[in-house]
N, C-alpha and C. Protein backbone atom coordinates (compact mmCIF):
# COMPACT_ATOMS: atom_id res chain seq x y z
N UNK A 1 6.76 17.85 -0.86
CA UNK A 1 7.42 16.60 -0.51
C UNK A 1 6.39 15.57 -0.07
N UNK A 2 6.67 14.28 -0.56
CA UNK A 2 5.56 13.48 -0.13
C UNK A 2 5.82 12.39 1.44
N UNK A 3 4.88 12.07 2.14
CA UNK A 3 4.98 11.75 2.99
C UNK A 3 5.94 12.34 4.56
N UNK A 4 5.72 13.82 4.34
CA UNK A 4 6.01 14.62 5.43
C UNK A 4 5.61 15.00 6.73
N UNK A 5 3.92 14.73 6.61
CA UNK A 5 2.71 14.68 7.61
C UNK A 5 1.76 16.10 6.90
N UNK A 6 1.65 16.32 6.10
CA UNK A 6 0.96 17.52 5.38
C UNK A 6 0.00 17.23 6.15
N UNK A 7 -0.54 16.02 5.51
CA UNK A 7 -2.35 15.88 5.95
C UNK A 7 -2.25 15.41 7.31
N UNK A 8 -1.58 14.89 8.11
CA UNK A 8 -1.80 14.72 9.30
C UNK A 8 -1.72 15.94 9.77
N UNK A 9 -1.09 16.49 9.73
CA UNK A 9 -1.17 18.37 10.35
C UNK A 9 -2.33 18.80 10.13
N UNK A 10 -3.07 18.68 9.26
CA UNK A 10 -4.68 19.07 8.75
C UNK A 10 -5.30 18.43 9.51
N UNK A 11 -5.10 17.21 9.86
CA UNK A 11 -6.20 16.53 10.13
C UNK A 11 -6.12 17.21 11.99
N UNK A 12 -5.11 17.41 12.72
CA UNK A 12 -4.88 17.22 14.09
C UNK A 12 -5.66 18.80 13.88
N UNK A 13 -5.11 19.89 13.26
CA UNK A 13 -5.42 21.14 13.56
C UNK A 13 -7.15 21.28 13.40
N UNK A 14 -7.61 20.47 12.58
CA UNK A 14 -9.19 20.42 12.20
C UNK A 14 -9.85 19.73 12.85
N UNK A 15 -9.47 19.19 14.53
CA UNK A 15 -9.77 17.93 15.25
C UNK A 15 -10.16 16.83 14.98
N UNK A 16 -10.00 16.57 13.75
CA UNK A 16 -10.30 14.91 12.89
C UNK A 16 -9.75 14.08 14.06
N UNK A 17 -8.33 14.39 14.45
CA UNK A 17 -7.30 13.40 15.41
C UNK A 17 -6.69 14.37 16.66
N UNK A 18 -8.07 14.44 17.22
CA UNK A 18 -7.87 14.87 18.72
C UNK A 18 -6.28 14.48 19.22
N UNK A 19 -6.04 15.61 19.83
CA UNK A 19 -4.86 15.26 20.57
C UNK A 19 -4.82 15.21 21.82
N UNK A 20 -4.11 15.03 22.87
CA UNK A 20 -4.32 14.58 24.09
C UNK A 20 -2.89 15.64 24.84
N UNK A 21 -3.04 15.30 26.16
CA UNK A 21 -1.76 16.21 26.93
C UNK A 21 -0.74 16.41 27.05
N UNK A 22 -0.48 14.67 26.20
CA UNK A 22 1.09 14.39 26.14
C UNK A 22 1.71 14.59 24.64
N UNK A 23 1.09 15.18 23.79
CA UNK A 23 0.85 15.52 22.81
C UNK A 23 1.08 14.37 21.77
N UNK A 24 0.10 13.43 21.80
CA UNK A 24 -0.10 12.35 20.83
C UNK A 24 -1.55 12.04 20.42
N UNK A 25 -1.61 11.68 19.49
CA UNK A 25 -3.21 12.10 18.73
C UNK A 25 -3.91 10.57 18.82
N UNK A 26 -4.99 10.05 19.21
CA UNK A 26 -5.29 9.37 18.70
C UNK A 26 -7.04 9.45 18.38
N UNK A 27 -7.39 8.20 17.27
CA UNK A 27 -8.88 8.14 16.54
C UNK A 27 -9.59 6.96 16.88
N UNK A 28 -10.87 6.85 16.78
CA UNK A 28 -11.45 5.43 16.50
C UNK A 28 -11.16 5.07 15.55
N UNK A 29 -10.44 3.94 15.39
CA UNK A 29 -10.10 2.86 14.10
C UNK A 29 -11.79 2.12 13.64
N UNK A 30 -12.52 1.82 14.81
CA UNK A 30 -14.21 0.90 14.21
C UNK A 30 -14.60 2.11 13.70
N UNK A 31 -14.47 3.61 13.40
CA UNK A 31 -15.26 4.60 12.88
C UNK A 31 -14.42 5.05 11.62
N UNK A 32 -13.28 4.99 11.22
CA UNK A 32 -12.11 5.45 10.27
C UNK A 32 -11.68 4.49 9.07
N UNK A 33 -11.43 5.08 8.11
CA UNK A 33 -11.26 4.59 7.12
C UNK A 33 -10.11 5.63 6.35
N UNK A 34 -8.89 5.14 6.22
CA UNK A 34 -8.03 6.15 5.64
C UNK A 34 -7.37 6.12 4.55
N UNK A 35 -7.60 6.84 3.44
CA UNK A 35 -7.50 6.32 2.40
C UNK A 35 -6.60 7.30 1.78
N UNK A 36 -5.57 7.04 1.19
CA UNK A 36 -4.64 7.92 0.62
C UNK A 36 -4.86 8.97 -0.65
N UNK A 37 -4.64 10.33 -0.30
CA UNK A 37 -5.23 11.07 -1.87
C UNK A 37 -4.47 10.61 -2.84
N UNK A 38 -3.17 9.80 -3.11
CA UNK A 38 -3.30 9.72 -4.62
C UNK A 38 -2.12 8.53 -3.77
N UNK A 39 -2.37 7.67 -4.68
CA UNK A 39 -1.55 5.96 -4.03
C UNK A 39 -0.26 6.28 -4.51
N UNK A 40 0.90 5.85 -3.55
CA UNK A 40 2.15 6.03 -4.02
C UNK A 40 2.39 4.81 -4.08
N UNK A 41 3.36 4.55 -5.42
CA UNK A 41 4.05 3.28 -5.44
C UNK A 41 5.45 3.85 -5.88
N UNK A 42 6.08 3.19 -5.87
CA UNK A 42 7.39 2.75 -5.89
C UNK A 42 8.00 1.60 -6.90
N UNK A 43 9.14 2.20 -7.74
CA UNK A 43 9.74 1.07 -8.90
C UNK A 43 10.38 0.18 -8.65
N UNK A 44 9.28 -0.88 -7.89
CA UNK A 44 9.35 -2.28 -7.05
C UNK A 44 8.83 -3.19 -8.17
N UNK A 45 9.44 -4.81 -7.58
CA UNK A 45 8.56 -5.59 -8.16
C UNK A 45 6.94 -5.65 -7.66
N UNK A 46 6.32 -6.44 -8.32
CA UNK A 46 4.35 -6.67 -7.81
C UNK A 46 4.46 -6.75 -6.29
N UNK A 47 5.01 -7.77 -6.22
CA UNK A 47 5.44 -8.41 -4.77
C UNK A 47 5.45 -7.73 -3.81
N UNK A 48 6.57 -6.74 -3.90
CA UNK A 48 6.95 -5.63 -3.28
C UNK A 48 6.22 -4.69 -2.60
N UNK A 49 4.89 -4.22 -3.80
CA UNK A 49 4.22 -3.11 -3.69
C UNK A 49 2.88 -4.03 -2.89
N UNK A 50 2.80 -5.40 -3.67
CA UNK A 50 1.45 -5.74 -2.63
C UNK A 50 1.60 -5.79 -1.24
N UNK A 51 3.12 -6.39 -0.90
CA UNK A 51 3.37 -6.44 0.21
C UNK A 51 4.00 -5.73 1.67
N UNK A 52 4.24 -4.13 0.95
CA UNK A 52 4.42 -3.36 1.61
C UNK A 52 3.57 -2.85 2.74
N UNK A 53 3.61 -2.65 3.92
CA UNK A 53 5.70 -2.90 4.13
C UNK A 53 6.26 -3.96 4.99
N UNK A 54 5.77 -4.73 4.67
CA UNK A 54 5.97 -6.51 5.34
C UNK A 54 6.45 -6.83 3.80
N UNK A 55 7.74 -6.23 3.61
CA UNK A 55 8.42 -7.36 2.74
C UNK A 55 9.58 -7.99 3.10
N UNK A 56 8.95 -9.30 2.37
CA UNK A 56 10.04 -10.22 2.84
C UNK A 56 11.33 -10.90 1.56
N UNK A 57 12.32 -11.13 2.33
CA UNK A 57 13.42 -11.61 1.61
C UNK A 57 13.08 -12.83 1.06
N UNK A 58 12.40 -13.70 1.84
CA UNK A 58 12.50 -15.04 1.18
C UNK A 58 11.12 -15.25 0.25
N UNK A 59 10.57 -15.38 -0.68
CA UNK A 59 9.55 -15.76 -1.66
C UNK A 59 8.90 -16.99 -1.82
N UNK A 60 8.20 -17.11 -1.32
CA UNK A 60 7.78 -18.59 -1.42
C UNK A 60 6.33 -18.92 -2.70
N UNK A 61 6.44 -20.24 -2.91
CA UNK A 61 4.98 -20.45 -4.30
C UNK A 61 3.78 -20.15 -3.33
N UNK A 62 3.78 -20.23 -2.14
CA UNK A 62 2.98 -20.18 -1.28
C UNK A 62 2.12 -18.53 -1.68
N UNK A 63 3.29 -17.51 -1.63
CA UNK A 63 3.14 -16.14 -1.36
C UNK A 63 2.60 -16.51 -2.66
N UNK A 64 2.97 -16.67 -3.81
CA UNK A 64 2.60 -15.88 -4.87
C UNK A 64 1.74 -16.33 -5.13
N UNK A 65 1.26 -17.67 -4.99
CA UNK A 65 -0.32 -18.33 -5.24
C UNK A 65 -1.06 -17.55 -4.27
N UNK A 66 -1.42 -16.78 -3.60
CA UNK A 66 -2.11 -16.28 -2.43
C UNK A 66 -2.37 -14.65 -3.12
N UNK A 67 -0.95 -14.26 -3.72
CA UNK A 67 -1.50 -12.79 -4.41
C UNK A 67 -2.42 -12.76 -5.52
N UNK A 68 -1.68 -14.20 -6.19
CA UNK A 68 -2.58 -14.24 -7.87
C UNK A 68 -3.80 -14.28 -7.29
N UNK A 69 -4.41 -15.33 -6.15
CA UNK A 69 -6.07 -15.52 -5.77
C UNK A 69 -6.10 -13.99 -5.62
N UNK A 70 -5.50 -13.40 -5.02
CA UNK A 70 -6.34 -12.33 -4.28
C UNK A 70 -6.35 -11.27 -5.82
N UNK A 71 -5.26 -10.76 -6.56
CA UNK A 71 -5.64 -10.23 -7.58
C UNK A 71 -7.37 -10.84 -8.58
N UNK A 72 -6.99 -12.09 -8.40
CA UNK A 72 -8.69 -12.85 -9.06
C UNK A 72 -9.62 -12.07 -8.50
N UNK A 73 -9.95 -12.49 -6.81
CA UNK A 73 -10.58 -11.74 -6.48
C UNK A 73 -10.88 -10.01 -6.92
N UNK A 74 -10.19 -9.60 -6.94
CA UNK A 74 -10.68 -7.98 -6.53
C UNK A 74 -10.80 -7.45 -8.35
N UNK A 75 -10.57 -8.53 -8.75
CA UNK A 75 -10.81 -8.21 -10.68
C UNK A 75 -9.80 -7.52 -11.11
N UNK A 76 -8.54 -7.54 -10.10
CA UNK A 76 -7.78 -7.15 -11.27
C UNK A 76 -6.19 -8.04 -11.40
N UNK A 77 -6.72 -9.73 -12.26
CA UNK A 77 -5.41 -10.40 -12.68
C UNK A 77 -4.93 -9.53 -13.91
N UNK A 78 -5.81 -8.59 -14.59
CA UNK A 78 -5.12 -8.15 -15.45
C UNK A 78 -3.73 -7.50 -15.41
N UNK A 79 -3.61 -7.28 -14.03
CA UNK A 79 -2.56 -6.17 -13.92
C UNK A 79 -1.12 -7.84 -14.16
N UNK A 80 -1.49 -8.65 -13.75
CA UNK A 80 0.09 -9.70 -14.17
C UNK A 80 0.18 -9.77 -15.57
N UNK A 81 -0.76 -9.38 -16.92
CA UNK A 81 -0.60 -9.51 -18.03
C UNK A 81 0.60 -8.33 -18.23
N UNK A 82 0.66 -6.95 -17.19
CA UNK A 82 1.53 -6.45 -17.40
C UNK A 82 2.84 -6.46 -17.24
N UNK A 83 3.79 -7.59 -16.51
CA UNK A 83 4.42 -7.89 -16.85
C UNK A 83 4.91 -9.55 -17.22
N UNK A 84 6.03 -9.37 -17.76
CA UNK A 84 6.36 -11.00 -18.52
C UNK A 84 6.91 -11.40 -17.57
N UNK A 85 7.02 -11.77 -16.81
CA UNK A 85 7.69 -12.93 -15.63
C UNK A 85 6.95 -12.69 -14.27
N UNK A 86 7.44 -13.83 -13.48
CA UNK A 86 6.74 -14.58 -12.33
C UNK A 86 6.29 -13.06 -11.16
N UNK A 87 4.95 -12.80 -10.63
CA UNK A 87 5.08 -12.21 -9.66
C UNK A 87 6.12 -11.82 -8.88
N UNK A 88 6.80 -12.55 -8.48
CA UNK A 88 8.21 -11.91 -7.70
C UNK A 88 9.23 -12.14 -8.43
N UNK A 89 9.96 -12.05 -9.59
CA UNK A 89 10.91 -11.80 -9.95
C UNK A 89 10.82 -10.34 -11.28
N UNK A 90 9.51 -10.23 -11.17
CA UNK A 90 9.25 -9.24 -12.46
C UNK A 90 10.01 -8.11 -12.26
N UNK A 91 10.48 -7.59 -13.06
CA UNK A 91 11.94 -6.41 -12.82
C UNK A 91 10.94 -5.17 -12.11
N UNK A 92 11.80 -4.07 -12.18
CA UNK A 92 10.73 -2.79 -11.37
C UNK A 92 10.32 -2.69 -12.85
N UNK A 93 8.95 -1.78 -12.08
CA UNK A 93 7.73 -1.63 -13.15
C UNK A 93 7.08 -0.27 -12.72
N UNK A 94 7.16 0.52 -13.47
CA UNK A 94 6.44 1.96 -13.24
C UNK A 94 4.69 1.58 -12.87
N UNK A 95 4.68 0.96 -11.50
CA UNK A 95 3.02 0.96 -11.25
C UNK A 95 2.25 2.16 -11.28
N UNK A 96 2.79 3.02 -11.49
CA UNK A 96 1.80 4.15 -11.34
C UNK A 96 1.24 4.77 -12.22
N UNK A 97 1.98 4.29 -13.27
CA UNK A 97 1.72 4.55 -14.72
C UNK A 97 0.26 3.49 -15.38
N UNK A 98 -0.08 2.41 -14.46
CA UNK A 98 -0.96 1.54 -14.82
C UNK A 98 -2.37 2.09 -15.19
């Protein structure tokens, strides 16, 4: 099952995430970097998945001019060639399949 705490159980039992008395774990965030073994998405619009999980109801040109820059940036606008309509209205899209 995904998102159960598998790897957090690994991580607490292997002292990656010390635990404390009251039994709550915590890490240095300036030393950590956590990166998911295999990215889950969800058959969301673009929008959706960039903005998870701060999504919002209302859509503004604002938002979507701000994702397209940032897709520029990181080299990949290709991924809007994959679908035919506007960043936030594009129907769900099997991202994982990309």
């Amino acid at each position: 099952d995904s998102g159960v705490g598998k790897t957090s159980l690994f991580r607490i039992l292997h002292s990656i995430w010390p635990v404390n008395i009251h039994g709550s774990f915590s890490y240095n965030t300036s030393h950590s970097f956590l990166l998911p073994q295999r990215p889950y998405f969800t058959n969301q619009s673009l929008h959706d998945e960039l903005s998870y999980p701060n999504v919002q109801n209302s859509i503004t040109i604002t938002r979507q001019t701000q994702i397209e820059h940032l897709l520029g940036q990181w080299d990949l606008s290709h991924i809007l060639d994959c679908v035919e309509s506007s960043v936030f209205i594009c129907p769900e899209y099997p991202w994982q399949d990309l």
